[in-house]
PDB file of N, CA and C in Angstrom:
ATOM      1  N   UNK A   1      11.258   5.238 -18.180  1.00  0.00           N
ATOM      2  CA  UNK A   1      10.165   5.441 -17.252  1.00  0.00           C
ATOM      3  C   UNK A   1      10.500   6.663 -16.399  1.00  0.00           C
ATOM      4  N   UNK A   2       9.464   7.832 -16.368  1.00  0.00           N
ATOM      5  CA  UNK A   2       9.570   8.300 -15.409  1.00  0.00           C
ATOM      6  C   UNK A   2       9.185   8.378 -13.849  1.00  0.00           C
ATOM      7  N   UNK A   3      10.324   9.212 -13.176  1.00  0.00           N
ATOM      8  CA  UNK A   3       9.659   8.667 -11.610  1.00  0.00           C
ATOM      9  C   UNK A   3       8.538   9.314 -11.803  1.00  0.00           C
ATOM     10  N   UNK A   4       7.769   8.983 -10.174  1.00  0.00           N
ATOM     11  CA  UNK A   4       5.964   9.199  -9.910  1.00  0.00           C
ATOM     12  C   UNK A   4       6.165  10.541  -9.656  1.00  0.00           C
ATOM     13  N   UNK A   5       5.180  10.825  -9.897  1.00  0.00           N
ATOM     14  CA  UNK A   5       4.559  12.536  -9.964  1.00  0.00           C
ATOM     15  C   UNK A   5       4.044  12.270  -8.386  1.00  0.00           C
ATOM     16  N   UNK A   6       5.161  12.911  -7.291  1.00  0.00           N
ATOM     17  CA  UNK A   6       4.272  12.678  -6.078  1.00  0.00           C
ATOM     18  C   UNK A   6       4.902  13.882  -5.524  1.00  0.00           C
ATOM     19  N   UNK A   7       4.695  14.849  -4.319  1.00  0.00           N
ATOM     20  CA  UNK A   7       5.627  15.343  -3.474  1.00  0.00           C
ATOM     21  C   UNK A   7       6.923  14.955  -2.864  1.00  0.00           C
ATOM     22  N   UNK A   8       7.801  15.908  -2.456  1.00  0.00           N
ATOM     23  CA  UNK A   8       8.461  15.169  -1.730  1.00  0.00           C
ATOM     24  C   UNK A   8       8.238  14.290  -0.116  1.00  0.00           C
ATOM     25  N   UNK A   9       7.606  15.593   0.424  1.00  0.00           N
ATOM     26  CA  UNK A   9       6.826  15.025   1.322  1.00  0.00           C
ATOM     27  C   UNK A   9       6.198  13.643   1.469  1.00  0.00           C
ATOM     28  N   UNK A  10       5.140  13.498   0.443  1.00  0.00           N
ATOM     29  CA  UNK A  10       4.462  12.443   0.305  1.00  0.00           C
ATOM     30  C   UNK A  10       5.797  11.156  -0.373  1.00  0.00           C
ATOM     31  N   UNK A  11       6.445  11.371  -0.983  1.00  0.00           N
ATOM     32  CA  UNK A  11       7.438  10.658  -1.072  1.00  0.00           C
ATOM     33  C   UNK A  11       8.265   9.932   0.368  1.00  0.00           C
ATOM     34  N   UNK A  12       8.615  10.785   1.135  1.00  0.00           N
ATOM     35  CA  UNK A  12       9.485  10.202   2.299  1.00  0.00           C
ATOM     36  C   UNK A  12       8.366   9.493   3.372  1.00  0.00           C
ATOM     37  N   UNK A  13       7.194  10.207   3.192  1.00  0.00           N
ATOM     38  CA  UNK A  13       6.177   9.385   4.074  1.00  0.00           C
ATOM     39  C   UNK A  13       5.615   7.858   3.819  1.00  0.00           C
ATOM     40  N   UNK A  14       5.799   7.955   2.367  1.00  0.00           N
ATOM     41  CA  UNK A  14       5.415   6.526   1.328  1.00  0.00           C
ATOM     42  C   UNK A  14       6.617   5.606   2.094  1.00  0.00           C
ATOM     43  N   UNK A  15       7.622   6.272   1.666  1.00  0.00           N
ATOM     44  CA  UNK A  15       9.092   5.310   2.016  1.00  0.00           C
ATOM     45  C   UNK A  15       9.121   4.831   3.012  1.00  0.00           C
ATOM     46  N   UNK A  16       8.655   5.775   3.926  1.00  0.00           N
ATOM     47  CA  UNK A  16       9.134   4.919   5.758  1.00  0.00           C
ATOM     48  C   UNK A  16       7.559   4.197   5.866  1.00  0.00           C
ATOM     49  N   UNK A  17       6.647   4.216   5.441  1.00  0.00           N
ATOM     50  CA  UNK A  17       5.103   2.911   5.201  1.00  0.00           C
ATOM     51  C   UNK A  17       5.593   1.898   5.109  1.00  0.00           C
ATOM     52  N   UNK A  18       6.040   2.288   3.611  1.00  0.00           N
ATOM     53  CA  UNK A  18       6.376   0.670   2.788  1.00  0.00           C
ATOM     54  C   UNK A  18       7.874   0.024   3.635  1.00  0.00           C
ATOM     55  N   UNK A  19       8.688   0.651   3.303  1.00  0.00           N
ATOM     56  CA  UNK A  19       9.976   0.634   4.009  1.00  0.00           C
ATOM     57  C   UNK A  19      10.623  -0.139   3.347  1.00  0.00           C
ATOM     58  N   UNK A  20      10.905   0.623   2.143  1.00  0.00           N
ATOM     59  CA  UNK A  20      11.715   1.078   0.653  1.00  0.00           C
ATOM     60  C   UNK A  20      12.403   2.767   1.124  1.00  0.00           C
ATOM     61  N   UNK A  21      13.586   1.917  -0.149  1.00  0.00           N
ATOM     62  CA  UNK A  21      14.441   3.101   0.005  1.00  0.00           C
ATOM     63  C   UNK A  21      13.660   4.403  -0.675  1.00  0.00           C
ATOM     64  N   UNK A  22      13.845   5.400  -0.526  1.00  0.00           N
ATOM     65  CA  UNK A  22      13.213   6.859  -1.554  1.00  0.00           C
ATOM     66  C   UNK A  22      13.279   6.805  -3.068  1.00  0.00           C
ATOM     67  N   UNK A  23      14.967   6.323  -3.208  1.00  0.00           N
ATOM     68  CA  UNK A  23      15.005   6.021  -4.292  1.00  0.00           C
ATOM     69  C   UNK A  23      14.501   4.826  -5.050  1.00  0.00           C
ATOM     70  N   UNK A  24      14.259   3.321  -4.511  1.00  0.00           N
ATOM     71  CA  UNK A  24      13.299   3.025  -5.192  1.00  0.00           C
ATOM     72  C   UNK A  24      11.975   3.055  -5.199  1.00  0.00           C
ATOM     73  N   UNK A  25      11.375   4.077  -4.319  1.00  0.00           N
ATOM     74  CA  UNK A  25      10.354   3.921  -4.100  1.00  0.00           C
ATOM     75  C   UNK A  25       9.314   5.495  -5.712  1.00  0.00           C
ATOM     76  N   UNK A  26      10.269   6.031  -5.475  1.00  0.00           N
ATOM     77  CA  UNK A  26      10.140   7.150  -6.850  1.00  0.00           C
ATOM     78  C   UNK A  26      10.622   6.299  -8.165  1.00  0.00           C
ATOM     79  N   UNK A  27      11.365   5.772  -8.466  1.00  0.00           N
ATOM     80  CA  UNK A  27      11.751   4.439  -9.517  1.00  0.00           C
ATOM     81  C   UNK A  27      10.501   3.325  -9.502  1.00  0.00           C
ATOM     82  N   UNK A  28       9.018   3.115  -8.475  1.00  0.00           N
ATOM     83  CA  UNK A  28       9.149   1.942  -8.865  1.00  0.00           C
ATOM     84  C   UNK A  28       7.420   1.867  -9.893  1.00  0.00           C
ATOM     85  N   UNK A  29       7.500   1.128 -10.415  1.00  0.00           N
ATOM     86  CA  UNK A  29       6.082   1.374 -11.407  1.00  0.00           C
ATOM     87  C   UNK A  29       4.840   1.782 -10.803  1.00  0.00           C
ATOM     88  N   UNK A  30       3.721   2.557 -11.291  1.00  0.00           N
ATOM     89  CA  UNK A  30       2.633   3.024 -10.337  1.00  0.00           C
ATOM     90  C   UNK A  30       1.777   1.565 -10.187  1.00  0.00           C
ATOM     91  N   UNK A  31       2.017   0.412 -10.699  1.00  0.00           N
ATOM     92  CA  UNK A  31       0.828  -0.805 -10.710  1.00  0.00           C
ATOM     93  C   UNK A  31       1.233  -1.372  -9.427  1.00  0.00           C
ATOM     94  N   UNK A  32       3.396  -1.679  -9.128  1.00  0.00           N
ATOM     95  CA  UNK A  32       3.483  -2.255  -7.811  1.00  0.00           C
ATOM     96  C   UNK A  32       3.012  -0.926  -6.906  1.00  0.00           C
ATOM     97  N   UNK A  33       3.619   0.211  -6.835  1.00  0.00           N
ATOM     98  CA  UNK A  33       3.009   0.978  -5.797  1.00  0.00           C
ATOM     99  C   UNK A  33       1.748   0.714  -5.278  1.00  0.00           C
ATOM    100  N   UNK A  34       0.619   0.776  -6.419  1.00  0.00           N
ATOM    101  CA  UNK A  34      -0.590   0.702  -6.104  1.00  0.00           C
ATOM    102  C   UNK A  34      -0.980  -0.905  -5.298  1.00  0.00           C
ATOM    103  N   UNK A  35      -0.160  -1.696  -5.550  1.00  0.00           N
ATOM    104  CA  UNK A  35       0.062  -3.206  -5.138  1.00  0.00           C
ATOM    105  C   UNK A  35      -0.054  -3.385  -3.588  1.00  0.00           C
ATOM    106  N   UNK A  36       1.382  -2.370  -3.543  1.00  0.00           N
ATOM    107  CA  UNK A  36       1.779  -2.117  -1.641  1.00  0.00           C
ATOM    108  C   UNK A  36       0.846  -1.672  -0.653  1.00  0.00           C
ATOM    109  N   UNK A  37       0.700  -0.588  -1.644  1.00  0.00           N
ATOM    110  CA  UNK A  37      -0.558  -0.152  -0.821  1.00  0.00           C
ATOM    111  C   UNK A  37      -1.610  -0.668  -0.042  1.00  0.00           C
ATOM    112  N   UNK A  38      -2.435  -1.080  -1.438  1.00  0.00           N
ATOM    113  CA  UNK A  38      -3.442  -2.266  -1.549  1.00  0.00           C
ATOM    114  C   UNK A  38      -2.995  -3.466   0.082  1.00  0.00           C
ATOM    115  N   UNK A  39      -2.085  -3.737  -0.110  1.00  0.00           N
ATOM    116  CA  UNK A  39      -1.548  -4.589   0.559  1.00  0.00           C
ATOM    117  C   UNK A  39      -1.691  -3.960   2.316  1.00  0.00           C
ATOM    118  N   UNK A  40      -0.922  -3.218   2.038  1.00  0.00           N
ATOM    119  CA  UNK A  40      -0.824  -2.250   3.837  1.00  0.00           C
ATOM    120  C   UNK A  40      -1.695  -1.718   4.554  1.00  0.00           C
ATOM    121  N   UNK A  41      -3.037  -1.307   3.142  1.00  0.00           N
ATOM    122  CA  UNK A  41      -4.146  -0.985   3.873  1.00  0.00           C
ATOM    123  C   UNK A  41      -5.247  -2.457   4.364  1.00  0.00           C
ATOM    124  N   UNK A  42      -4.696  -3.750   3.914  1.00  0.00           N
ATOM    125  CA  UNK A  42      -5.349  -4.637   4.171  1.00  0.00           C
ATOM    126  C   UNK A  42      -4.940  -4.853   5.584  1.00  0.00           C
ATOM    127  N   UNK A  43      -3.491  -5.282   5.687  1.00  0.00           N
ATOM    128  CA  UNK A  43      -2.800  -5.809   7.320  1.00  0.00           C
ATOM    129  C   UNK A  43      -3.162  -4.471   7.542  1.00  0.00           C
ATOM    130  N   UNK A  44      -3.759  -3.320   7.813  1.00  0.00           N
ATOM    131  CA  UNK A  44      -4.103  -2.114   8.909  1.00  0.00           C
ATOM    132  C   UNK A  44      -5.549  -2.602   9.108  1.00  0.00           C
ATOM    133  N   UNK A  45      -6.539  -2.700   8.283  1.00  0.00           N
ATOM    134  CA  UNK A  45      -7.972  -3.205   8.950  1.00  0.00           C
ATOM    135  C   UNK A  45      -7.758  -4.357   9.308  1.00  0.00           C
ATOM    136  N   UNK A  46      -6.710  -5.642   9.493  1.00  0.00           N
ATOM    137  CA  UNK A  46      -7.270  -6.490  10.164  1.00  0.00           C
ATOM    138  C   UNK A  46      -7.535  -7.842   9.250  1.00  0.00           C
ATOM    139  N   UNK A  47      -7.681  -7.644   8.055  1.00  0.00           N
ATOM    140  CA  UNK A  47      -8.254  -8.582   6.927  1.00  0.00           C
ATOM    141  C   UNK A  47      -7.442  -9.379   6.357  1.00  0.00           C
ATOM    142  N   UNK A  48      -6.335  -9.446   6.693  1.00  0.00           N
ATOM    143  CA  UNK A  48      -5.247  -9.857   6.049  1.00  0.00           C
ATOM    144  C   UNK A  48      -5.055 -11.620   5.998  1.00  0.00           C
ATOM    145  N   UNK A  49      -5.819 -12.495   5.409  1.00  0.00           N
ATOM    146  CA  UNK A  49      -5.602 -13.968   5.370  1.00  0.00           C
ATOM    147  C   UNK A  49      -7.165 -14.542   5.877  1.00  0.00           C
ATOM    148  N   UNK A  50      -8.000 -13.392   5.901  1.00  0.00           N
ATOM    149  CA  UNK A  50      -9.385 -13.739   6.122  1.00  0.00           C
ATOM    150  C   UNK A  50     -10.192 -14.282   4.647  1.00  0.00           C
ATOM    151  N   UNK A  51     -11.060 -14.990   4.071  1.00  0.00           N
ATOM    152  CA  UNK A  51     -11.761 -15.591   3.457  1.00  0.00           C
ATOM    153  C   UNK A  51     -12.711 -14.054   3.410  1.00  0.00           C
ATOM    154  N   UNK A  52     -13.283 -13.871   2.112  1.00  0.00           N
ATOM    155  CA  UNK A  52     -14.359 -12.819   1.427  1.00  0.00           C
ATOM    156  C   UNK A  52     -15.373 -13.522   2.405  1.00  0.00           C
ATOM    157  N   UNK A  53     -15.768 -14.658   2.402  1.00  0.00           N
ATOM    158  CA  UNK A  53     -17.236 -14.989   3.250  1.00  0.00           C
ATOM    159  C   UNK A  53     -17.015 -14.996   4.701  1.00  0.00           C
ATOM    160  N   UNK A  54     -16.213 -14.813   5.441  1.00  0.00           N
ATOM    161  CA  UNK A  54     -15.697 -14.012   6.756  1.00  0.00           C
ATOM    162  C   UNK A  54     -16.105 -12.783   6.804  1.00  0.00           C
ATOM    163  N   UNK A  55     -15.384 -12.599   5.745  1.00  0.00           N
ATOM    164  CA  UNK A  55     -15.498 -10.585   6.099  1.00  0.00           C
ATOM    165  C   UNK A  55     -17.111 -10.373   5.852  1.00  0.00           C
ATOM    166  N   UNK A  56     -17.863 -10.581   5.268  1.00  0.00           N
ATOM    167  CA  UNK A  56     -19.050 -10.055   5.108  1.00  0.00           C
ATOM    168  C   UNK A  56     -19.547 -11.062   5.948  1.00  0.00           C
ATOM    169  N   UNK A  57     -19.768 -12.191   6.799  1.00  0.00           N
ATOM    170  CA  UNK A  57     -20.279 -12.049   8.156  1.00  0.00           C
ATOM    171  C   UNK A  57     -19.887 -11.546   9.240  1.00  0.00           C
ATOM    172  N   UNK A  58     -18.852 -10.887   9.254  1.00  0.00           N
ATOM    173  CA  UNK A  58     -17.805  -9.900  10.189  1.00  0.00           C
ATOM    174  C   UNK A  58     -18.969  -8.686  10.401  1.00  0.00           C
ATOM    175  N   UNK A  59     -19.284  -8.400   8.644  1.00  0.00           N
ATOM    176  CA  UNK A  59     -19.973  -6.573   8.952  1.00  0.00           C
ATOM    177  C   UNK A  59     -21.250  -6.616   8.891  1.00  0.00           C
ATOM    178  N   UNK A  60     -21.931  -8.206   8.960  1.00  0.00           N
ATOM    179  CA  UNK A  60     -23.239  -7.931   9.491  1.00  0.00           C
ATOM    180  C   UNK A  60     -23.511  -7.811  10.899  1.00  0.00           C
ATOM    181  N   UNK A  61     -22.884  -8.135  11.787  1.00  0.00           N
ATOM    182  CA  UNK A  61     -22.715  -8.101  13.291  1.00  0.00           C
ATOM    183  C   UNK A  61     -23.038  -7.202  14.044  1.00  0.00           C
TER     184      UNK A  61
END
């Protein structure tokens, strides 16, 4: 496997997000990356352990 096609930049910024080492964070498959993510951008809006029929009476309000 090769590591992700990312910057370095964008590499050390990923690392201190997730808060993974660099090195596994360039080692680790693009499906968990995309996983974490997924994940971090949920606990940042707020949504994190809310029910789908919550959230859409949340954004009719």
């Amino acid at each position: 496997m090769r590591p992700l096609q990312i910057s370095p930049e964008t590499a050390i910024k990923l690392a201190e997000t997730l808060k993974v080492p660099i090195e596994q964070l360039m080692h680790m498959p693009q499906h968990l990356l995309i996983q974490k993510l997924a994940e971090l951008a949920r606990i940042e809006t707020g949504e994190a352990g809310q029910p789908a029929a919550e959230r859409k009476d949340d954004s009719r309000s």
